[in-house]
Protein backbone atom coordinates (compact mmCIF):
# COMPACT_ATOMS: atom_id res chain seq x y z
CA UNK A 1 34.89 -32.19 30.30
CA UNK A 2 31.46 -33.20 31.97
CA UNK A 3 30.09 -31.43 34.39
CA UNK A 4 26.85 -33.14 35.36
CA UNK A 5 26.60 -35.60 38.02
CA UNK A 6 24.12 -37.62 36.21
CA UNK A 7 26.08 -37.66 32.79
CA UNK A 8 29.16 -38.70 35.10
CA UNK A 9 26.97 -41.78 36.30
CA UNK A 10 26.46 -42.71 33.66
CA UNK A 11 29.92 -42.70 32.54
CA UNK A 12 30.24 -45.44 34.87
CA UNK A 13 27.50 -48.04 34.17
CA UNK A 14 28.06 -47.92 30.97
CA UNK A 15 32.24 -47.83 31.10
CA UNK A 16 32.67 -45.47 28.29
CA UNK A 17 33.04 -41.57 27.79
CA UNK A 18 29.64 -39.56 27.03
CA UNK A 19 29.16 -39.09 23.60
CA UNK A 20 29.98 -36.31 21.23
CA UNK A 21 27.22 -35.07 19.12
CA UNK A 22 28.19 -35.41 15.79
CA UNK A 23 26.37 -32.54 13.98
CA UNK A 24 27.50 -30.01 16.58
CA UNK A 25 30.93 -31.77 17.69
CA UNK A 26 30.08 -31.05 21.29
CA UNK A 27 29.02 -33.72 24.24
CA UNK A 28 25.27 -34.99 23.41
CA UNK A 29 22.56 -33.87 25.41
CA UNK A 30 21.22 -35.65 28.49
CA UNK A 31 17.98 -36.53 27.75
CA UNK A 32 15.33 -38.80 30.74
CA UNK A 33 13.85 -41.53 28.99
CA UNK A 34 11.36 -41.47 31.45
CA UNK A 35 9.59 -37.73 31.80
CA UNK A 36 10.36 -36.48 35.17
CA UNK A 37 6.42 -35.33 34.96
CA UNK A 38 5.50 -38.80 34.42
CA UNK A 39 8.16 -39.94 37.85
CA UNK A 40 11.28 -39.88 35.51
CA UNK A 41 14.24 -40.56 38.12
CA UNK A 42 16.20 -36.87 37.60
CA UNK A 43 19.79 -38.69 38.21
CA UNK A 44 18.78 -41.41 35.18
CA UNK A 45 20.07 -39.84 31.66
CA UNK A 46 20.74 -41.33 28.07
CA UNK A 47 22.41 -39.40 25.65
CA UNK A 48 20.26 -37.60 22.82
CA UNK A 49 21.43 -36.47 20.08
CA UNK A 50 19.51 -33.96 17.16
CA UNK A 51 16.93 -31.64 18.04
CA UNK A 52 15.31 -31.48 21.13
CA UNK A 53 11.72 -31.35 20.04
CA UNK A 54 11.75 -34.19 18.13
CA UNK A 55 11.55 -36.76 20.86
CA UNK A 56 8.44 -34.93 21.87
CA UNK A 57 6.45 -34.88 18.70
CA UNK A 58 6.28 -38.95 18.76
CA UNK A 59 2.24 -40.03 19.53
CA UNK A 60 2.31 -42.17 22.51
CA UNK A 61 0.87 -45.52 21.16
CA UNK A 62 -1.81 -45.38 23.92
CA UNK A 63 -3.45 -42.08 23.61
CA UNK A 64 -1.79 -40.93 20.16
CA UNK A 65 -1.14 -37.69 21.87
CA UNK A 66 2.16 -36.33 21.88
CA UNK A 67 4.32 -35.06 24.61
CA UNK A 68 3.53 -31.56 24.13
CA UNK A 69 -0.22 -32.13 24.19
CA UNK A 70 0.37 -33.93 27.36
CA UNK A 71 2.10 -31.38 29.15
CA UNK A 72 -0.05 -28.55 27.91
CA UNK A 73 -3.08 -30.39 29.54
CA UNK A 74 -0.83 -30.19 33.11
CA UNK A 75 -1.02 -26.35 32.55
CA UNK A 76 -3.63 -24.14 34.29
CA UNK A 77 -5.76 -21.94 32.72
CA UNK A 78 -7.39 -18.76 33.38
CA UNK A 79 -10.04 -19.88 34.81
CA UNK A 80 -8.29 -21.75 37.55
């Protein structure tokens, strides 16, 4: 049974039941396809399946830096 609003949603626009991971055999994670960080909208989710990190490790085409290098910029240092 879900229990997120936002995996309810999108239950809805997409008219079918949220997936089941395969490898694990329980639902797939919500994933934003848009970073929140970056004005992802919280309530939009797709379903992700496999691990976590690897979504993360692609090079945006732009910069060529990856999501953790972009995030660990955001983070203050020390010195701040």
């Amino acid at each position: 049974m879900l229990t997120t609003k936002t995996q309810r949603r999108w239950e809805q626009r997409n008219g079918e039941p949220w997936p089941i991971d395969p490898v694990t055999g329980k639902f797939a994670r919500a994933s934003h396809p848009r970073p929140l960080a970056d004005g992802g909208d919280p309530m939009f989710v797709e379903p992700a399946f496999g691990d976590p990190n690897t979504e993360h490790m692609i090079p945006d085409p732009v910069t060529g830096e990856t999501d953790q290098q972009r995030f660990g910029k955001r983070r203050k240092t020390t010195n701040e």
